[in-house]
PDB file of N, CA and C in Angstrom:
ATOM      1  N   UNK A   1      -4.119  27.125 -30.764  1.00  0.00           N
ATOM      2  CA  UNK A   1      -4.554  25.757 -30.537  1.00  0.00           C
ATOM      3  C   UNK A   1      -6.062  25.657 -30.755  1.00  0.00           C
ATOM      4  N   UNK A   2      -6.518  24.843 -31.700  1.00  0.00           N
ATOM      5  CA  UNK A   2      -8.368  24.018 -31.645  1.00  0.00           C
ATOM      6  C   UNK A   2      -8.536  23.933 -31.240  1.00  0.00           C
ATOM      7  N   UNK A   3      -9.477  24.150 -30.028  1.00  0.00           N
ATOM      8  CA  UNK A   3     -10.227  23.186 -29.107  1.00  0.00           C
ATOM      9  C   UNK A   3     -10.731  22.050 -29.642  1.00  0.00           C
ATOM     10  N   UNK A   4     -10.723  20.724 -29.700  1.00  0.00           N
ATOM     11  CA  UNK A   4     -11.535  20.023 -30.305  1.00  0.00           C
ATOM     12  C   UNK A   4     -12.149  18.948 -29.318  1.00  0.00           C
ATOM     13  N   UNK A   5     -13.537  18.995 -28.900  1.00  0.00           N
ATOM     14  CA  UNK A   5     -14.367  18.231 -27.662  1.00  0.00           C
ATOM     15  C   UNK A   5     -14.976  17.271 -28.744  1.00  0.00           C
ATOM     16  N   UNK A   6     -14.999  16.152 -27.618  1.00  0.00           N
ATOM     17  CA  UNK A   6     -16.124  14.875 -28.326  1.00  0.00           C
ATOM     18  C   UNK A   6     -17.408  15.618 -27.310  1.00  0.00           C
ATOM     19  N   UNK A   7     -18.514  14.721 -27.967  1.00  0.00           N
ATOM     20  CA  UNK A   7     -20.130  15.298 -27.417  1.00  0.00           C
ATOM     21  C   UNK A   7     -19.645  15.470 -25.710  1.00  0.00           C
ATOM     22  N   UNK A   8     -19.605  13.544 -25.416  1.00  0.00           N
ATOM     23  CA  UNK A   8     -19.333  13.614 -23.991  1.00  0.00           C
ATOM     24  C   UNK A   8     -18.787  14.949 -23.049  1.00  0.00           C
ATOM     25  N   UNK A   9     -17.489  15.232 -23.472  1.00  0.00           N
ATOM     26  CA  UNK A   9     -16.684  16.232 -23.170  1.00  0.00           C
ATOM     27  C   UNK A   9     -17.746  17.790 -22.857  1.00  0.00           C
ATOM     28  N   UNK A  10     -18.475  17.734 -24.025  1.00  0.00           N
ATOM     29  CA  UNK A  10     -19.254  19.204 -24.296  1.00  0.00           C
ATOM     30  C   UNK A  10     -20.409  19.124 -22.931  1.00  0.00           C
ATOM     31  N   UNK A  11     -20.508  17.715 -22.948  1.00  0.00           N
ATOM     32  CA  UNK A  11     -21.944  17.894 -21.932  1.00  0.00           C
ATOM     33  C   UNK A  11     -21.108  17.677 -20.347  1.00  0.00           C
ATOM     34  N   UNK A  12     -19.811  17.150 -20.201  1.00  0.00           N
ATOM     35  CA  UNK A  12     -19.399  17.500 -18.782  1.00  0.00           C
ATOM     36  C   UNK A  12     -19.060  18.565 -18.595  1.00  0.00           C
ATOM     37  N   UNK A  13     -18.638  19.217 -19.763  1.00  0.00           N
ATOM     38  CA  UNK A  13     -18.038  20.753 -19.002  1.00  0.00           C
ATOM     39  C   UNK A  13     -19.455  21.440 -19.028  1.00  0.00           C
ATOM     40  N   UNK A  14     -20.562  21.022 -19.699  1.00  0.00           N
ATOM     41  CA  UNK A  14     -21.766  22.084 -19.383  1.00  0.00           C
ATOM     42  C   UNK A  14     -22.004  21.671 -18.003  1.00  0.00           C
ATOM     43  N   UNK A  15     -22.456  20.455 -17.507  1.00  0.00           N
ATOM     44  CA  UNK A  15     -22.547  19.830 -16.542  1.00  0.00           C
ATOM     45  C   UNK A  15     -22.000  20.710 -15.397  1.00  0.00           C
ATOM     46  N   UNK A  16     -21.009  20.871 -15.079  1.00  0.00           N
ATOM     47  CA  UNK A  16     -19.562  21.276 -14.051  1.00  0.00           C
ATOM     48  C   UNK A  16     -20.012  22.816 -14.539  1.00  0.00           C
ATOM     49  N   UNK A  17     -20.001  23.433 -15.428  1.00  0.00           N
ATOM     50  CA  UNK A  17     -20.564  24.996 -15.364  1.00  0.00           C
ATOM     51  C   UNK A  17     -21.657  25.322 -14.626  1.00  0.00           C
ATOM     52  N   UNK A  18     -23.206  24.120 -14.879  1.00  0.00           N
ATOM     53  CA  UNK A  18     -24.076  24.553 -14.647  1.00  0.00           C
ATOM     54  C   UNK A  18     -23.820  24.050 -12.997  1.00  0.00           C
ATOM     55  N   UNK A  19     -23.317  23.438 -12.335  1.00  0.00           N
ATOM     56  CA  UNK A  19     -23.100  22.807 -11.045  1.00  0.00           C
ATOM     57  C   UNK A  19     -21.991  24.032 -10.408  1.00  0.00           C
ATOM     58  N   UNK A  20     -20.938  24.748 -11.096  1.00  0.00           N
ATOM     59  CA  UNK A  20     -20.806  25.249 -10.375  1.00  0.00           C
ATOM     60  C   UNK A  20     -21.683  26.803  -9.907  1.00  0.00           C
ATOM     61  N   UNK A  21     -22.362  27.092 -10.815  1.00  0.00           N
ATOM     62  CA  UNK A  21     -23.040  28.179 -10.748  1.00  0.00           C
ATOM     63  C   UNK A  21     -24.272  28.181  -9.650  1.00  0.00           C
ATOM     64  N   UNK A  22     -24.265  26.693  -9.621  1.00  0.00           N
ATOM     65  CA  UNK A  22     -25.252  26.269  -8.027  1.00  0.00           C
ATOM     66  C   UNK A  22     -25.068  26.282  -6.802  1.00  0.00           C
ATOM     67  N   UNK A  23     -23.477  26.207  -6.627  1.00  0.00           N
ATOM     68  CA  UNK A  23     -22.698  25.823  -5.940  1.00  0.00           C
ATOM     69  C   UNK A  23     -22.553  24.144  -5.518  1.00  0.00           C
ATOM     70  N   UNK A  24     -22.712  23.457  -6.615  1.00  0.00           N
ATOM     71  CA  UNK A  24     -22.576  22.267  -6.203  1.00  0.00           C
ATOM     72  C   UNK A  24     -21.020  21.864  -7.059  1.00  0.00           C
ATOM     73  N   UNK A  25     -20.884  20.904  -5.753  1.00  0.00           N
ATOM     74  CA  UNK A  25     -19.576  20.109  -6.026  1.00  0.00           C
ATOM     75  C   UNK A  25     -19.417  18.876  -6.500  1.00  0.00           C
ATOM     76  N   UNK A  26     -19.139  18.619  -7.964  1.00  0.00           N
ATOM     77  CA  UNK A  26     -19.007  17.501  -8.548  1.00  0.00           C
ATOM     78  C   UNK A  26     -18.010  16.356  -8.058  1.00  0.00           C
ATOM     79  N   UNK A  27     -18.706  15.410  -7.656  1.00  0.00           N
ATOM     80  CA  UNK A  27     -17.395  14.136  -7.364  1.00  0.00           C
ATOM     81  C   UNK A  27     -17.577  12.769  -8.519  1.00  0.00           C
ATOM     82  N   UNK A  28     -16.868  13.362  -9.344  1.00  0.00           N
ATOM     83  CA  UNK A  28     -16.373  12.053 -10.411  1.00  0.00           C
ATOM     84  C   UNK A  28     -15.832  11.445 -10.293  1.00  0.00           C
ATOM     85  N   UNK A  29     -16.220  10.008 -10.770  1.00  0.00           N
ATOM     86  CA  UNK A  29     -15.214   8.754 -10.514  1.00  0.00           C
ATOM     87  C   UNK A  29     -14.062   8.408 -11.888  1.00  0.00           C
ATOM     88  N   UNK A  30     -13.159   9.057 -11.620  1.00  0.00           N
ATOM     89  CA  UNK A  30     -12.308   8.489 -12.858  1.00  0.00           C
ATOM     90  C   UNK A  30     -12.323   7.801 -13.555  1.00  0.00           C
ATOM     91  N   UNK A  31     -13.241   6.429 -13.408  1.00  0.00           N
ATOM     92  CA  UNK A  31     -13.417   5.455 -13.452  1.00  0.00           C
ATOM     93  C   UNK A  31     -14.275   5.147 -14.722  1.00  0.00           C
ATOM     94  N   UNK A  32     -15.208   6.089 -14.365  1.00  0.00           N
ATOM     95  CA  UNK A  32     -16.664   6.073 -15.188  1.00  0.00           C
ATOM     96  C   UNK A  32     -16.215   7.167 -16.703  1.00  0.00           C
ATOM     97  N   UNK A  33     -17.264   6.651 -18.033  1.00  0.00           N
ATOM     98  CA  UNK A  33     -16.786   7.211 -19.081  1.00  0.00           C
ATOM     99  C   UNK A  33     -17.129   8.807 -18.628  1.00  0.00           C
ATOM    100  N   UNK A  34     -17.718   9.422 -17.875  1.00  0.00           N
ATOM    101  CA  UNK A  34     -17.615  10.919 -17.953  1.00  0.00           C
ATOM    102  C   UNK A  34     -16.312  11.474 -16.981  1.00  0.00           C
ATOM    103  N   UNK A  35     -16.529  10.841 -16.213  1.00  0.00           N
ATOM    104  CA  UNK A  35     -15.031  11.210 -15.066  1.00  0.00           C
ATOM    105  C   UNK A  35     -14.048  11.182 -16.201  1.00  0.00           C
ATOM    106  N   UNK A  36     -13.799  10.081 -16.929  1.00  0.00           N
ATOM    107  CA  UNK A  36     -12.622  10.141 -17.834  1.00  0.00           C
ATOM    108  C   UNK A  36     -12.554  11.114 -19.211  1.00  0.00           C
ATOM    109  N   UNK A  37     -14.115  11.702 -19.375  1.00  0.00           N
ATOM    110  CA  UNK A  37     -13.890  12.878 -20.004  1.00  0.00           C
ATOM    111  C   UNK A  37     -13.296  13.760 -19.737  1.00  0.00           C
ATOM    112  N   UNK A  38     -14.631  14.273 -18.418  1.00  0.00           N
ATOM    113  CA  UNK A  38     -14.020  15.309 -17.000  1.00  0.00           C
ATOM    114  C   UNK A  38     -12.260  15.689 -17.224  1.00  0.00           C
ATOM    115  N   UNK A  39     -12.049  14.440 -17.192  1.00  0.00           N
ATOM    116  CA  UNK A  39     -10.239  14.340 -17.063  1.00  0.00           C
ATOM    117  C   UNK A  39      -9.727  15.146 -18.014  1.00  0.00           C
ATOM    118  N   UNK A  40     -10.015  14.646 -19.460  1.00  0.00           N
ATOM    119  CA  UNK A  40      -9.728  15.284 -20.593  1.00  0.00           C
ATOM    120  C   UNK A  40     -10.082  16.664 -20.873  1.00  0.00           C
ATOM    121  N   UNK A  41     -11.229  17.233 -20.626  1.00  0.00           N
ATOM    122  CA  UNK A  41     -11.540  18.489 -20.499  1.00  0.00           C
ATOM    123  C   UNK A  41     -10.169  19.410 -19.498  1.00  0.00           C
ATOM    124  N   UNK A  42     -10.320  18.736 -18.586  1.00  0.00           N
ATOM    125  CA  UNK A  42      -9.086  19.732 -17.338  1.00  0.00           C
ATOM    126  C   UNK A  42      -8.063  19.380 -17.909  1.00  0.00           C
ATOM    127  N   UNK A  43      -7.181  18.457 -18.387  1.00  0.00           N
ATOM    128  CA  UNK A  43      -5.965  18.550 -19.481  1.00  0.00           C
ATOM    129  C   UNK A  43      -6.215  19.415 -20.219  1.00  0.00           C
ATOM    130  N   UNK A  44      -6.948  19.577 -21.441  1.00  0.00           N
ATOM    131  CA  UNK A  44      -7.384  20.440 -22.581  1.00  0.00           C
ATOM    132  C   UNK A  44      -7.326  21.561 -22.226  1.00  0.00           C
ATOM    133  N   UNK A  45      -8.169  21.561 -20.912  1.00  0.00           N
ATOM    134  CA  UNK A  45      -8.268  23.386 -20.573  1.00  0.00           C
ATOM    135  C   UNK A  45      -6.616  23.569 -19.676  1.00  0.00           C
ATOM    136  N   UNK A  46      -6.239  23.522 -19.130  1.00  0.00           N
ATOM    137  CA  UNK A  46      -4.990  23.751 -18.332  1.00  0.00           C
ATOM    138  C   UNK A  46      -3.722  23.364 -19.799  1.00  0.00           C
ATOM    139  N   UNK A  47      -3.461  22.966 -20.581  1.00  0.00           N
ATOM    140  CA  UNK A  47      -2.771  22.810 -21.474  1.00  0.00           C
ATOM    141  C   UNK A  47      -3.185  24.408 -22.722  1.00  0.00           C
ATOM    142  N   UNK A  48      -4.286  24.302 -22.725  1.00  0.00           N
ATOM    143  CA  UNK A  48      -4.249  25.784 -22.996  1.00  0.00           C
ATOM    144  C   UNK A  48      -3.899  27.068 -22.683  1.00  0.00           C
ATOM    145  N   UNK A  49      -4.536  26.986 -21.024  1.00  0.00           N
ATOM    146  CA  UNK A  49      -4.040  28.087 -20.331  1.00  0.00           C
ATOM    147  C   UNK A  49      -2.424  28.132 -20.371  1.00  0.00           C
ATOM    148  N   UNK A  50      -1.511  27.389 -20.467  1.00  0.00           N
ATOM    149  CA  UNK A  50      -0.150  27.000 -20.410  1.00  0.00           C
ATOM    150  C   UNK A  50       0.393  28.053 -21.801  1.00  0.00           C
ATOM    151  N   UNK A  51      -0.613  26.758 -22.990  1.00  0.00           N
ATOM    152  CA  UNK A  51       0.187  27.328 -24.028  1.00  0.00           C
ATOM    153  C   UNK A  51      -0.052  29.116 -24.117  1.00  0.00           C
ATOM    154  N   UNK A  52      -1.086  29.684 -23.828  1.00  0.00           N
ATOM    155  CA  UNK A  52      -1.824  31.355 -24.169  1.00  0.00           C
ATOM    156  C   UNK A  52      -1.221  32.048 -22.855  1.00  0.00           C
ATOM    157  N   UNK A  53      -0.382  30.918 -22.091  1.00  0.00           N
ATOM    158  CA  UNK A  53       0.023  32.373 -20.944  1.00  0.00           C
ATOM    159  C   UNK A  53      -1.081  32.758 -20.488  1.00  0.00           C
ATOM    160  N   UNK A  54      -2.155  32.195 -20.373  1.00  0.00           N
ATOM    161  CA  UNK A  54      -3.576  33.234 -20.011  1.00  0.00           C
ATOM    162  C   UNK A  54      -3.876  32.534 -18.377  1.00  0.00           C
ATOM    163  N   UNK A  55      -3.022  32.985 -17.284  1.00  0.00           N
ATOM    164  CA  UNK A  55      -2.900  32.966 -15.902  1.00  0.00           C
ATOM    165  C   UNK A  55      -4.136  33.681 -15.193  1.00  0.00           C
ATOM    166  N   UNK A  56      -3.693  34.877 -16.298  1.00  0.00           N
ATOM    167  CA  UNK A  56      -4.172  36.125 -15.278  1.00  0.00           C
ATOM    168  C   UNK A  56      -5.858  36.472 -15.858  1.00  0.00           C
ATOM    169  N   UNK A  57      -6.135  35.738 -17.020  1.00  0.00           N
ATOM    170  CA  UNK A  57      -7.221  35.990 -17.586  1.00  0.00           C
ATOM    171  C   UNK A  57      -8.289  34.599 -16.696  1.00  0.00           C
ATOM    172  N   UNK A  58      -7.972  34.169 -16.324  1.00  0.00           N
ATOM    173  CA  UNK A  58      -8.747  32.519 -15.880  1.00  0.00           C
ATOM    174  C   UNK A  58      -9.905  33.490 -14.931  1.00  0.00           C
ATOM    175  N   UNK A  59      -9.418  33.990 -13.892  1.00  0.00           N
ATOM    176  CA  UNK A  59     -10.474  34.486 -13.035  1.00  0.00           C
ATOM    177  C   UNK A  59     -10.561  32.984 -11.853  1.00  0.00           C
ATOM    178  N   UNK A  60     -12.071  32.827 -11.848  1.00  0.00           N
ATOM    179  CA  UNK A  60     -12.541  32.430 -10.353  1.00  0.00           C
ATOM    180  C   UNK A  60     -12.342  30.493 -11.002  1.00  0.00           C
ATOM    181  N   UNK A  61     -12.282  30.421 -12.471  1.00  0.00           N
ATOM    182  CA  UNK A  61     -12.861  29.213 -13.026  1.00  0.00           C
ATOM    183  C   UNK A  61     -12.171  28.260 -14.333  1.00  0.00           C
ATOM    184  N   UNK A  62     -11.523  27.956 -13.994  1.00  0.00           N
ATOM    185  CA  UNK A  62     -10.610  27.041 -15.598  1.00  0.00           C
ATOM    186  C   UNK A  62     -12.055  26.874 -16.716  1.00  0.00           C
ATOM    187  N   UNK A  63     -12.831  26.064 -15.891  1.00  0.00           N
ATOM    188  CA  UNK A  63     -13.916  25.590 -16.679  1.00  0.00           C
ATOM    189  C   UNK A  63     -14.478  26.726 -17.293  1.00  0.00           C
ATOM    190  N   UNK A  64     -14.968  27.707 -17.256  1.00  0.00           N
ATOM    191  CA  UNK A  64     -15.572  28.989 -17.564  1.00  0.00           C
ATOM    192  C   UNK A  64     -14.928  29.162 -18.821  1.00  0.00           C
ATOM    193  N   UNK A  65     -13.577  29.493 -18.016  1.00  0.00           N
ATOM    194  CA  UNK A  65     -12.800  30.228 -18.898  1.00  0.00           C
ATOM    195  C   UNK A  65     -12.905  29.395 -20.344  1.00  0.00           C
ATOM    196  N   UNK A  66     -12.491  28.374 -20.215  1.00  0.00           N
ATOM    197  CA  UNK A  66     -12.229  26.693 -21.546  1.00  0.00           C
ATOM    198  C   UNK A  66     -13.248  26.961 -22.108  1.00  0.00           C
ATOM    199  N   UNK A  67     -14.348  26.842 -21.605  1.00  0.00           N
ATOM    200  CA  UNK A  67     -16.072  26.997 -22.410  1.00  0.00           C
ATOM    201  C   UNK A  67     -15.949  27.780 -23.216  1.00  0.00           C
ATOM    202  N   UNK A  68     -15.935  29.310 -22.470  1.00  0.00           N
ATOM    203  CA  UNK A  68     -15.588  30.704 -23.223  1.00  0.00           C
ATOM    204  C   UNK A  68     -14.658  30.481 -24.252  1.00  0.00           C
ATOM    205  N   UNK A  69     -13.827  30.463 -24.155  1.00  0.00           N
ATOM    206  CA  UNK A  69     -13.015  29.765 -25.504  1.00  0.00           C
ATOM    207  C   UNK A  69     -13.356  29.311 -26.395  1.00  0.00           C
ATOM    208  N   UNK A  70     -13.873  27.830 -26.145  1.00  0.00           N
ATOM    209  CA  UNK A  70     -14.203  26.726 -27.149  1.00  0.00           C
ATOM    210  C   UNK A  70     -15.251  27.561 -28.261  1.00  0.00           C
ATOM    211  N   UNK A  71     -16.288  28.327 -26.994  1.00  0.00           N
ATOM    212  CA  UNK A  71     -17.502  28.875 -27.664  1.00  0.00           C
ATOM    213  C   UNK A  71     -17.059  29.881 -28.909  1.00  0.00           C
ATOM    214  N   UNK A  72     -16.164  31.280 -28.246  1.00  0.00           N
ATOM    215  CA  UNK A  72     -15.582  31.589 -29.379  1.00  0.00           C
ATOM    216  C   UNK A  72     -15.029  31.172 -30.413  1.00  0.00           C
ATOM    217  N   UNK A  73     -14.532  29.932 -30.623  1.00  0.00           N
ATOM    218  CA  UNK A  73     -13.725  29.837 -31.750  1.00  0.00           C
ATOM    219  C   UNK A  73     -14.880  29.161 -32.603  1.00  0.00           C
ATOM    220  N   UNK A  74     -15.935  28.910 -32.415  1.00  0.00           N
ATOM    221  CA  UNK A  74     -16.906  27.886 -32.678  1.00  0.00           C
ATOM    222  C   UNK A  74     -17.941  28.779 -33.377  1.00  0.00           C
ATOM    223  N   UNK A  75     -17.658  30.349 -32.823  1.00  0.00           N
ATOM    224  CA  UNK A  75     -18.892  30.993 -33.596  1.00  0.00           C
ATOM    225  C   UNK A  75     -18.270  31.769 -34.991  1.00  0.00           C
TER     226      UNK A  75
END
C-alpha cells in the first residue's frame, strides 16, 4: 500500500510526533480542518497496520510507526 498524505496530513502527524515526544496531549476538534486530517492520518495508519499484519512491530506509537513508513517509502 502508498502512503499518500496531503501537506495538512504531513504537518499533523509531525505535530502529534513532536507533542508526543513532550508528553503533551493533543485534543482535536473533529470539527476543525486539522482534527479532520488528524482523522485521516489514524485511518491511514491503522488500515495499514491491518493490511501488513504489523501488530507486533507498532511498539509504544501508531503515529511513529505511520511516519516511519511514509518516510521510508519516500526516500
Amino acid at each position: 500500500m502508498k502512503i499518500e498524505l496531503t501537506p495538512i496530513e504531513i504537518e499533523v502527524l509531525k505535530e502529534e510526533i513532536e507533542n508526543e515526544e513532550n508528553g503533551i496531549l493533543t485534543d482535536r476538534d473533529s470539527s476543525s480542518e486539522k482534527g479532520r486530517a488528524f482523522a485521516s492520518v489514524i485511518e491511514k495508519a491503522d488500515n495499514l497496520m491491518n493490511e501488513l499484519n504489523a501488530y507486533d512491530e507498532i511498539g509504544d506509537s501508531l503515529i511513529k510507526w505511520f511516519f516511519k513508513k511514509y518516510k521510508e517509502q519516500t526516500n
